[in-house]
PDB file of N, CA and C in Angstrom:
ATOM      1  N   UNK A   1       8.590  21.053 -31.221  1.00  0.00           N
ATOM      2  CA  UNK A   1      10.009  20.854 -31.183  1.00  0.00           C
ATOM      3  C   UNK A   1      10.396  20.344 -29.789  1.00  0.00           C
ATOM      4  N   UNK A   2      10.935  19.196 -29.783  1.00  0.00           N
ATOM      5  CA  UNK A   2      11.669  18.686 -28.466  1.00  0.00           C
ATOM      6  C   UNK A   2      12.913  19.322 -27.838  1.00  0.00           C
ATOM      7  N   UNK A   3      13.043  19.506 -26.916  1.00  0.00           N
ATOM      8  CA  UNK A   3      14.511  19.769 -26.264  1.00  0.00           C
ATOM      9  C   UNK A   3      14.901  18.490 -25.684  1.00  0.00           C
ATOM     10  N   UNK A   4      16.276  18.394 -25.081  1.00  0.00           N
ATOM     11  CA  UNK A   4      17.051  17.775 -24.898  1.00  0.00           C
ATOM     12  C   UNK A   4      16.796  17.193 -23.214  1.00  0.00           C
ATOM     13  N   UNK A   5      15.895  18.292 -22.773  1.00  0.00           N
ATOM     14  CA  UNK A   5      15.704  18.228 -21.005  1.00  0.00           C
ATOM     15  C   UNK A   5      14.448  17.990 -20.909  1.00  0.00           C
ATOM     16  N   UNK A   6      13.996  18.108 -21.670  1.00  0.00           N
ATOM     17  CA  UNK A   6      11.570  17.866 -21.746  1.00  0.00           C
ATOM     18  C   UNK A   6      11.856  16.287 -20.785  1.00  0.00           C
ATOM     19  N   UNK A   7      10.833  16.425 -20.099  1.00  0.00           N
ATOM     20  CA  UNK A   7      10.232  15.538 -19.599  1.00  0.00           C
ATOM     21  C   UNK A   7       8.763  15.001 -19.674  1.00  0.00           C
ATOM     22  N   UNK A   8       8.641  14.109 -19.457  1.00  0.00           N
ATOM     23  CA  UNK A   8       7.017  13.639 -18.944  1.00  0.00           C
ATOM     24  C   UNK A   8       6.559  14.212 -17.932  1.00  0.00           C
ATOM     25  N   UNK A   9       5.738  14.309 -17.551  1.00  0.00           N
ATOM     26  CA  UNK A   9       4.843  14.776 -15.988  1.00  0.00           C
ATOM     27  C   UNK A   9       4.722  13.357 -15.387  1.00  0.00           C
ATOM     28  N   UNK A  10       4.884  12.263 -15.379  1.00  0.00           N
ATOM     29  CA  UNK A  10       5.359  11.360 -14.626  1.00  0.00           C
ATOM     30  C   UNK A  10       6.951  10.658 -14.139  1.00  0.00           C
ATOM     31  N   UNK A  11       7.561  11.475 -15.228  1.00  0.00           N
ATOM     32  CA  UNK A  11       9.263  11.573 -15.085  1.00  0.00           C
ATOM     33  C   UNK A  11       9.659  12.566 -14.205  1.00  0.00           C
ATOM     34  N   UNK A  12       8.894  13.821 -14.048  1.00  0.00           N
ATOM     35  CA  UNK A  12       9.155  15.176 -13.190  1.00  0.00           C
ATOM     36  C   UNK A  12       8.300  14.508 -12.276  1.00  0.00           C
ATOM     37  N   UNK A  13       7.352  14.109 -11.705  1.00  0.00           N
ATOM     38  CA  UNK A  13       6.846  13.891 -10.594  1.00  0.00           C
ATOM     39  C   UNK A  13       7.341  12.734  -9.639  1.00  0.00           C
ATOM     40  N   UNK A  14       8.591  11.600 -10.326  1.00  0.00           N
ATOM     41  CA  UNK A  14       8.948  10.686  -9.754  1.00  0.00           C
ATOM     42  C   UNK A  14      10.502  11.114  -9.373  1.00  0.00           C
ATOM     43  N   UNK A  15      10.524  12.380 -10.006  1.00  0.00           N
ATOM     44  CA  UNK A  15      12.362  13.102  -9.688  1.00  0.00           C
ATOM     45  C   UNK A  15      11.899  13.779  -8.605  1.00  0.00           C
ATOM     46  N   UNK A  16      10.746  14.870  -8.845  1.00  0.00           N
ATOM     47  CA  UNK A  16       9.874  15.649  -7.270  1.00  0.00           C
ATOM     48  C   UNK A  16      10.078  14.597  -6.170  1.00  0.00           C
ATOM     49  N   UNK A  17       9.564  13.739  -6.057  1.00  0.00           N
ATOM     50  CA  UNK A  17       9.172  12.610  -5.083  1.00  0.00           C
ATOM     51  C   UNK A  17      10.712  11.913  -4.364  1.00  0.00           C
ATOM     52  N   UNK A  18      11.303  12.201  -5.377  1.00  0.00           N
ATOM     53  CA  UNK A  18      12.932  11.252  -4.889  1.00  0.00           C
ATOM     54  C   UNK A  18      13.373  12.351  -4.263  1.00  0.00           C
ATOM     55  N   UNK A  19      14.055  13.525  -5.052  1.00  0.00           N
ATOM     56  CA  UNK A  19      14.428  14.945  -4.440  1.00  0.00           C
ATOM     57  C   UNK A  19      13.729  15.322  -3.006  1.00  0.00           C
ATOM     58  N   UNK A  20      12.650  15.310  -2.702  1.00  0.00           N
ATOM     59  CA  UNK A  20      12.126  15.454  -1.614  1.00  0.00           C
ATOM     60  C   UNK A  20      11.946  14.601  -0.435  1.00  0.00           C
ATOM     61  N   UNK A  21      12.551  13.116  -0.777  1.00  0.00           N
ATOM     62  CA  UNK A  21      12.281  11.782  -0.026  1.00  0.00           C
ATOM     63  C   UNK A  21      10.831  11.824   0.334  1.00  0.00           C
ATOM     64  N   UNK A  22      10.089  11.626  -0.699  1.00  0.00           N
ATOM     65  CA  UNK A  22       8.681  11.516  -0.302  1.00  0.00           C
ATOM     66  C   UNK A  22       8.241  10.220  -0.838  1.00  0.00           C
ATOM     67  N   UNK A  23       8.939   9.482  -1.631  1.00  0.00           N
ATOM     68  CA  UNK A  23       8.619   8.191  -2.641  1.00  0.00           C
ATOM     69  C   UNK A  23       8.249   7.428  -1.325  1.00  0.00           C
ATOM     70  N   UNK A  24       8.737   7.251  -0.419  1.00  0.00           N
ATOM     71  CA  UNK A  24       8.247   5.721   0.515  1.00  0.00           C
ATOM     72  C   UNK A  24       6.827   6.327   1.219  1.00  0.00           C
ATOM     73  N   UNK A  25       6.853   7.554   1.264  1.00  0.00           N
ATOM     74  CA  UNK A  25       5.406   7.865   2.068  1.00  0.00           C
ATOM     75  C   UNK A  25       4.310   7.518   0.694  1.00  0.00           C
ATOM     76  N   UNK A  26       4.522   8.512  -0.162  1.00  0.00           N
ATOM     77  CA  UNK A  26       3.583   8.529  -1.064  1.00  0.00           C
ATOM     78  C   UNK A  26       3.564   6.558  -1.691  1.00  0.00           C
ATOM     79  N   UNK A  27       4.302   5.761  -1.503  1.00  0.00           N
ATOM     80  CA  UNK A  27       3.904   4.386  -1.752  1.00  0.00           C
ATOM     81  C   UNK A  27       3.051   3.914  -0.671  1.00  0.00           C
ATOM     82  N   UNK A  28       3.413   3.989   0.341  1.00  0.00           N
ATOM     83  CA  UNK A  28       2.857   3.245   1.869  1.00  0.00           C
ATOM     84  C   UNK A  28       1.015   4.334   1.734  1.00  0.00           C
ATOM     85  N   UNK A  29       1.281   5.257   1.027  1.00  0.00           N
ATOM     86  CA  UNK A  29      -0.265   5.921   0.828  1.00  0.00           C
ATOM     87  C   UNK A  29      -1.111   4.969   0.140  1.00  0.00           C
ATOM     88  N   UNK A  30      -0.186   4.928  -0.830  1.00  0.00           N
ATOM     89  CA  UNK A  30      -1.155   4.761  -2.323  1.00  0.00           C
ATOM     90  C   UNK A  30      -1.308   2.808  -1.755  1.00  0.00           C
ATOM     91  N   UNK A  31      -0.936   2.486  -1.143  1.00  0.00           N
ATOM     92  CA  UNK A  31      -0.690   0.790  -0.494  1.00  0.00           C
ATOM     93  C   UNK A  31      -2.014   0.472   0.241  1.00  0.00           C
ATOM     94  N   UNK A  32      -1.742   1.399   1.717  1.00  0.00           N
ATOM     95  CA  UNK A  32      -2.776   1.538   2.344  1.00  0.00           C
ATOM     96  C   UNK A  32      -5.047   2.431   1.673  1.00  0.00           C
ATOM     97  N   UNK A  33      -4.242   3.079   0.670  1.00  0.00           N
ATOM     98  CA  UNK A  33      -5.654   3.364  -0.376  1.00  0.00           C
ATOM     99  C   UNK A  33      -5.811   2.296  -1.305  1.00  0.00           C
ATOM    100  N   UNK A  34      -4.809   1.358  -1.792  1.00  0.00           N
ATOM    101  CA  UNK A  34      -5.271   0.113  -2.421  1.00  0.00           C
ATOM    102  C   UNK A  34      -5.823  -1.416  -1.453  1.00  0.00           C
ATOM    103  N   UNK A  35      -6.486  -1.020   0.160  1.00  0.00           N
ATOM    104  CA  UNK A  35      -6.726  -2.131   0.763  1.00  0.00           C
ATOM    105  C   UNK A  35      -7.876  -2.413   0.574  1.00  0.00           C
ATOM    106  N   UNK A  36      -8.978  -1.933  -0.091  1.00  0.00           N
ATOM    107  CA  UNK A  36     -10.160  -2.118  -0.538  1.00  0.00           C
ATOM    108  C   UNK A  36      -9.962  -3.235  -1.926  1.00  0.00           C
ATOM    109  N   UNK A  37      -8.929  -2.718  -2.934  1.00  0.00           N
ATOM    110  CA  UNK A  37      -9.100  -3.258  -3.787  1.00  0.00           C
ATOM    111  C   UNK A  37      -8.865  -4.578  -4.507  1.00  0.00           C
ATOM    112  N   UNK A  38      -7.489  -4.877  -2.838  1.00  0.00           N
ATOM    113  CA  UNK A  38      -7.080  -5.923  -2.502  1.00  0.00           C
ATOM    114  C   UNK A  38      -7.722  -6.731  -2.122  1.00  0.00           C
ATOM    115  N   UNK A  39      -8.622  -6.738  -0.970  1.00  0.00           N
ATOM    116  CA  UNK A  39      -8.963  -7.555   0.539  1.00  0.00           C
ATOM    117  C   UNK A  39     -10.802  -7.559   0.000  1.00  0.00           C
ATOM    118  N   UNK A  40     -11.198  -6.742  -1.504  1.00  0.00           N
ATOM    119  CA  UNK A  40     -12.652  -6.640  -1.277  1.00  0.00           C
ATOM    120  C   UNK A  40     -13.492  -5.401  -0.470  1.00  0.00           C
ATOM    121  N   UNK A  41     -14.771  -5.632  -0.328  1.00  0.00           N
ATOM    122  CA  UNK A  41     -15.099  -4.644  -0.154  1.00  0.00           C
ATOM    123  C   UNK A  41     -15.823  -4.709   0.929  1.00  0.00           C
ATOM    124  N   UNK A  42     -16.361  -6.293   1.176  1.00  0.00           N
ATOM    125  CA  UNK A  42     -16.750  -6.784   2.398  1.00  0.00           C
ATOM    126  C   UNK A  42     -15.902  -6.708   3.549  1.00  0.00           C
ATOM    127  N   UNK A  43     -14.797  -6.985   3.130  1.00  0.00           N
ATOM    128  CA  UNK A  43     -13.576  -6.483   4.126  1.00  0.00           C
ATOM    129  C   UNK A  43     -13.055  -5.603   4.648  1.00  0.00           C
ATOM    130  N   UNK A  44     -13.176  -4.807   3.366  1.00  0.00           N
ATOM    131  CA  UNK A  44     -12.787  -3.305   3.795  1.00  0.00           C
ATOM    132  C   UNK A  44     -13.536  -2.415   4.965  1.00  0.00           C
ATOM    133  N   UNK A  45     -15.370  -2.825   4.872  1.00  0.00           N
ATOM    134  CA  UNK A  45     -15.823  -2.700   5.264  1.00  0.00           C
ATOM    135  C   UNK A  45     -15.804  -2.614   6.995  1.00  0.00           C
ATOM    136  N   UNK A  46     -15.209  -3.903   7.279  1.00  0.00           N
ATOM    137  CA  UNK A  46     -15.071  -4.333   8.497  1.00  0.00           C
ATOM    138  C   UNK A  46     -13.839  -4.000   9.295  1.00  0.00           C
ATOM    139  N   UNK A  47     -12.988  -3.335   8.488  1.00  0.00           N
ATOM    140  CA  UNK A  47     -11.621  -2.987   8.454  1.00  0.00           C
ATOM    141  C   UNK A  47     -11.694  -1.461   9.162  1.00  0.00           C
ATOM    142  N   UNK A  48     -11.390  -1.793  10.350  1.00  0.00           N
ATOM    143  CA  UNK A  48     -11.174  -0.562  11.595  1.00  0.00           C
ATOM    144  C   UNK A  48     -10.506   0.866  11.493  1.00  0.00           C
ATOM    145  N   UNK A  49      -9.564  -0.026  11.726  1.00  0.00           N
ATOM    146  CA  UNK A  49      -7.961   1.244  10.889  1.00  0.00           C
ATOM    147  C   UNK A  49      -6.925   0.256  10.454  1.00  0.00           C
ATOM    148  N   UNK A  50      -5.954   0.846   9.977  1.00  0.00           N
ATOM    149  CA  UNK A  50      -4.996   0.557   8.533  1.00  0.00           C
ATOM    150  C   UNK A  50      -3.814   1.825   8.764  1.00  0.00           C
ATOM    151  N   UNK A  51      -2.696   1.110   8.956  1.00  0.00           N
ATOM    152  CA  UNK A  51      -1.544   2.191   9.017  1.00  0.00           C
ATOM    153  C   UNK A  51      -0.377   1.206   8.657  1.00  0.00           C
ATOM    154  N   UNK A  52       0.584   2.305   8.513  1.00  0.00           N
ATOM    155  CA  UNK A  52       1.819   1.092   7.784  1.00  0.00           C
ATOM    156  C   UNK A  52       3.316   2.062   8.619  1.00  0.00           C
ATOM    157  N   UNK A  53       3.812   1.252   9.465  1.00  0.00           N
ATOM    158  CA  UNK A  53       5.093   1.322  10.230  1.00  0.00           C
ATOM    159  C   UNK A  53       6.307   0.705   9.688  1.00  0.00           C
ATOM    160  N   UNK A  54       7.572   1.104   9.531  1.00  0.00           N
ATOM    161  CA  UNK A  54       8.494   0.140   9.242  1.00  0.00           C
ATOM    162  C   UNK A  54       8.246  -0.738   8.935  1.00  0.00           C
ATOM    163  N   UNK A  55       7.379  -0.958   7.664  1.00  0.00           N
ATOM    164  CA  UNK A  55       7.097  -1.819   6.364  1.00  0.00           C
ATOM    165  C   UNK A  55       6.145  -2.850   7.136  1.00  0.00           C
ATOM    166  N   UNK A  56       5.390  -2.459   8.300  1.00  0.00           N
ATOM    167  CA  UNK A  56       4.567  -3.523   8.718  1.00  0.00           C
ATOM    168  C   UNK A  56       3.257  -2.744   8.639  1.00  0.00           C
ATOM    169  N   UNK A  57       2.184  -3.483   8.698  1.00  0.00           N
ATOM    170  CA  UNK A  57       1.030  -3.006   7.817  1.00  0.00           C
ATOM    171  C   UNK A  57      -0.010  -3.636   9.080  1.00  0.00           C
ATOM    172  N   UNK A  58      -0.046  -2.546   9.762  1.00  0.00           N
ATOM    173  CA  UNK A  58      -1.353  -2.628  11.026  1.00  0.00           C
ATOM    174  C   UNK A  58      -2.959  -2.160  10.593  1.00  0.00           C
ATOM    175  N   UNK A  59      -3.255  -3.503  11.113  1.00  0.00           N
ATOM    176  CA  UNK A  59      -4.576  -3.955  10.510  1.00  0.00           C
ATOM    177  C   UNK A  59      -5.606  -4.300  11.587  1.00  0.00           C
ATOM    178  N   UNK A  60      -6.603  -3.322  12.124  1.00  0.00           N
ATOM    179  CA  UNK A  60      -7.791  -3.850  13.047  1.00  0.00           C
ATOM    180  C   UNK A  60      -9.209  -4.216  12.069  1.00  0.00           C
ATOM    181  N   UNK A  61      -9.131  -5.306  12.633  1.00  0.00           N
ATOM    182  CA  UNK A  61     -10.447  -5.836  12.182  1.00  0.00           C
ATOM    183  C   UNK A  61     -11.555  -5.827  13.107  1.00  0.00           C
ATOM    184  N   UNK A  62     -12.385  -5.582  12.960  1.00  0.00           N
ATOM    185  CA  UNK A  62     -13.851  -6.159  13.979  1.00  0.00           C
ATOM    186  C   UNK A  62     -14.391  -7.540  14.132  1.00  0.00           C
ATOM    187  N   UNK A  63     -14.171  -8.051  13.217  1.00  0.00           N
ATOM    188  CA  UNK A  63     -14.867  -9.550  13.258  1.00  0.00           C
ATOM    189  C   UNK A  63     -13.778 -10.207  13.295  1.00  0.00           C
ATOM    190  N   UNK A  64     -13.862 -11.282  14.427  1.00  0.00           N
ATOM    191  CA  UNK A  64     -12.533 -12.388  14.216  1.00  0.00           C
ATOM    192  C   UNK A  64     -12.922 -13.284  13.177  1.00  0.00           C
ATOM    193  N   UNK A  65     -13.544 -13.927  12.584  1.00  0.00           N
ATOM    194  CA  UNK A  65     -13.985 -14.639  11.105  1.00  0.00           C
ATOM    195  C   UNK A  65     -13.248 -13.836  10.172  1.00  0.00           C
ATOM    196  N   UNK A  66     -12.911 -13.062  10.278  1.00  0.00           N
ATOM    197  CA  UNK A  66     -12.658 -12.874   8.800  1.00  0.00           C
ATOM    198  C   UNK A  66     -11.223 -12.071   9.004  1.00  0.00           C
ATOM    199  N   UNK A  67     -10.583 -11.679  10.235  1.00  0.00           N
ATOM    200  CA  UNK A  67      -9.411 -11.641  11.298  1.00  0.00           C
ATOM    201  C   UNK A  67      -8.591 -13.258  10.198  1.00  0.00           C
ATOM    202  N   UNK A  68      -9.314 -14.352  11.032  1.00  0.00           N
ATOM    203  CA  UNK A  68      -8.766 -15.541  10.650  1.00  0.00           C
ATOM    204  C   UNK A  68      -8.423 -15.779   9.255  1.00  0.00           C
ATOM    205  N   UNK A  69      -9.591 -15.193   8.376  1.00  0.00           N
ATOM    206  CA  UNK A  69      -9.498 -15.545   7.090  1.00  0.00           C
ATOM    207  C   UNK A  69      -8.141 -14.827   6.044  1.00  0.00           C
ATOM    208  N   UNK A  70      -8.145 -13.713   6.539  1.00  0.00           N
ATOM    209  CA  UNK A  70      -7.056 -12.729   6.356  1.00  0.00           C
ATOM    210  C   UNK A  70      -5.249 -13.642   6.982  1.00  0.00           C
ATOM    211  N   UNK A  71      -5.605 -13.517   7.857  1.00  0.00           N
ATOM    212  CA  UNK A  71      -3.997 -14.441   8.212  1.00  0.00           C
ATOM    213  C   UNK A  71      -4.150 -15.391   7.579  1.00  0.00           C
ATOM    214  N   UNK A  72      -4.650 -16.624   7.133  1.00  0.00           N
ATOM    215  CA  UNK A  72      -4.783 -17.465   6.121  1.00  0.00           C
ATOM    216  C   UNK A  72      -3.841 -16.760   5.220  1.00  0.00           C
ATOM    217  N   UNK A  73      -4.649 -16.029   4.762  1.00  0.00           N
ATOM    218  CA  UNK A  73      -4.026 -15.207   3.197  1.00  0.00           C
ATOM    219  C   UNK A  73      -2.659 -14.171   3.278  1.00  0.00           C
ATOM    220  N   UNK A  74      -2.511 -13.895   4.519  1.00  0.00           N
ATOM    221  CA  UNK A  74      -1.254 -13.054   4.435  1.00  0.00           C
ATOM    222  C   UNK A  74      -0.223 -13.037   3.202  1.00  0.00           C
ATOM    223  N   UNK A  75       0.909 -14.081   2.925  1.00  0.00           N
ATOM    224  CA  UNK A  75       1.434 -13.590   1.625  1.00  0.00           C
ATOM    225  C   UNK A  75       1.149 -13.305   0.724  1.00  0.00           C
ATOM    226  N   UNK A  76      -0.571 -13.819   0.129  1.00  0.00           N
ATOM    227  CA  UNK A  76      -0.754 -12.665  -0.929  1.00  0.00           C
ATOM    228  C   UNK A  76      -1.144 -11.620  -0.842  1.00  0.00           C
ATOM    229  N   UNK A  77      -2.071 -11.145  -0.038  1.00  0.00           N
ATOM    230  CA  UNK A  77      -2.462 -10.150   0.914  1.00  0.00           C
ATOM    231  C   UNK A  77      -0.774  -8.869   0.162  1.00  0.00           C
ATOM    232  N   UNK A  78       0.127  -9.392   1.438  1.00  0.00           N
ATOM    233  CA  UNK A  78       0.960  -8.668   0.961  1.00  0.00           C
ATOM    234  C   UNK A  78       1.920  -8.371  -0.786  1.00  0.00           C
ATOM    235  N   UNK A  79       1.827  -9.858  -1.516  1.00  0.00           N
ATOM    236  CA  UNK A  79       2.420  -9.655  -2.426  1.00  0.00           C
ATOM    237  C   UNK A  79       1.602  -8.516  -3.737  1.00  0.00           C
ATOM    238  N   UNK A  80       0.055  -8.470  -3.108  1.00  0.00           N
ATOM    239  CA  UNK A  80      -0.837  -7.503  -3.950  1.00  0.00           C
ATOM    240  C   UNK A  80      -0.543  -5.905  -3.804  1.00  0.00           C
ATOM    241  N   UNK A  81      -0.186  -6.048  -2.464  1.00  0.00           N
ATOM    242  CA  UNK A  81      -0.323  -4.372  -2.015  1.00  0.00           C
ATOM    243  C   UNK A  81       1.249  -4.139  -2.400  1.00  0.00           C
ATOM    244  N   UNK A  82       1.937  -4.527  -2.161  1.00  0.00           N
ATOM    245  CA  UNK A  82       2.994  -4.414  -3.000  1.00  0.00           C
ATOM    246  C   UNK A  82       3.327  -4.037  -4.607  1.00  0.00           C
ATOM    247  N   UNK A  83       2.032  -4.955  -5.271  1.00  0.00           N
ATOM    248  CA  UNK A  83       2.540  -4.796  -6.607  1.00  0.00           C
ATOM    249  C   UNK A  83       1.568  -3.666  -7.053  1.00  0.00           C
ATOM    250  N   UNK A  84       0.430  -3.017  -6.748  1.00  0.00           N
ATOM    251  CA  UNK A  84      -0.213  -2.392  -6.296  1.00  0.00           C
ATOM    252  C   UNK A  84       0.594  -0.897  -6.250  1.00  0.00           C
ATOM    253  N   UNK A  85       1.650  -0.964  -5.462  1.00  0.00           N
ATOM    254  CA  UNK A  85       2.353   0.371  -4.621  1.00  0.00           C
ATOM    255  C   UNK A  85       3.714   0.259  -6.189  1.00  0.00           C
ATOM    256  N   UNK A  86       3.881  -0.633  -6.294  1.00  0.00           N
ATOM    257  CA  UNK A  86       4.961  -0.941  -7.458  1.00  0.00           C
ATOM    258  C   UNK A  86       6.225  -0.848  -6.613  1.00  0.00           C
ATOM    259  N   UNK A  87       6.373  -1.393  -5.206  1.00  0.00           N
ATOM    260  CA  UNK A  87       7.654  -0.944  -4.378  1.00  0.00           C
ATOM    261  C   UNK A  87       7.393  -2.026  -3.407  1.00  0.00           C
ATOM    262  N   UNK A  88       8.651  -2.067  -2.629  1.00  0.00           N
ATOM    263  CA  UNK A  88       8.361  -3.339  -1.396  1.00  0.00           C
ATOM    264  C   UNK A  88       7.706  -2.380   0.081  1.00  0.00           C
ATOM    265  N   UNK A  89       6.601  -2.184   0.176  1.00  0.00           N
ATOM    266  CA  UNK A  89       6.461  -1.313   1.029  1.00  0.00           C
ATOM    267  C   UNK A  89       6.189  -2.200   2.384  1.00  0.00           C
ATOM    268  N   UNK A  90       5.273  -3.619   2.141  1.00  0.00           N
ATOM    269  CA  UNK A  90       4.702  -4.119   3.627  1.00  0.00           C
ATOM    270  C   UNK A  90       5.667  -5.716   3.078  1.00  0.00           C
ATOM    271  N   UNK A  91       6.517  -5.479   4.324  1.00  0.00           N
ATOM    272  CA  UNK A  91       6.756  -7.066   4.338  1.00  0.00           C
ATOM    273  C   UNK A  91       6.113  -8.045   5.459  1.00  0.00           C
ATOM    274  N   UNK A  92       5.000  -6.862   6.310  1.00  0.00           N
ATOM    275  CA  UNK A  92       4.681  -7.894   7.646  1.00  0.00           C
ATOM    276  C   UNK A  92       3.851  -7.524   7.697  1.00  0.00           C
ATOM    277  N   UNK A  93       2.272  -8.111   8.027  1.00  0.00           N
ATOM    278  CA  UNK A  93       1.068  -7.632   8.270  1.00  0.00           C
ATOM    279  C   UNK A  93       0.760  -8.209  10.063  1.00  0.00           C
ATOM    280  N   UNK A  94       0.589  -7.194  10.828  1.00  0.00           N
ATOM    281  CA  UNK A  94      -0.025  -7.158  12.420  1.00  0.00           C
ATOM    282  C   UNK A  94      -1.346  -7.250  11.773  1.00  0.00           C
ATOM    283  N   UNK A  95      -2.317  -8.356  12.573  1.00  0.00           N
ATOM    284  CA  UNK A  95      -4.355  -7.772  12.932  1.00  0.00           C
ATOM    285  C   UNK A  95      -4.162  -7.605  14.179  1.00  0.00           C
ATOM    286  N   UNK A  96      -4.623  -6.349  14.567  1.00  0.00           N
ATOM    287  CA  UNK A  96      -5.381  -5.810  16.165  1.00  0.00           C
ATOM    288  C   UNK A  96      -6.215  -6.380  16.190  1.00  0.00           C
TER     289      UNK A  96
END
């Protein structure tokens, strides 16, 4: 029997997340844990650290080859991790 107030466990966990202002952290998480799946694995590899500031998405690389190859690609780069996060989380990518 349904009630009138039942929810999903993804309807209660996205009201948790708003109620608590946790939705932009828990996106910029789940953003920065989708850079492997984005960028590869060769990349990831080489990929230093990864943090995300006021929607900018700091990125050290080790190898400048592939530094270069990455700025090449920046807007999709970002339009993945975005759709990825399902939110506008990185509108600017920094490489250290």
């Amino acid at each position: 029997m349904s009630r009138t107030n039942d929810k999903t466990l993804k309807e209660a966990m996205d009201q948790l997340l708003k109620v608590y202002r946790l939705k932009g952290k828990f996106d910029e998480t789940f953003a920065v844990a989708s850079w492997e799946d984005v960028v590869g694995k060769a990349v990831a590899n080489r990929t230093k650290e990864i943090f995300i500031r006021d929607k900018k998405l700091f990125v050290r690389i080790e190898s400048s080859v592939v530094k270069n190859e990455l700025k090449m690609m920046r807007s999709q780069i970002i339009s993945n991790l975005n759709e990825k996060a399902g939110a506008v989380v990185v509108e600017e990518i920094v490489f250290l």
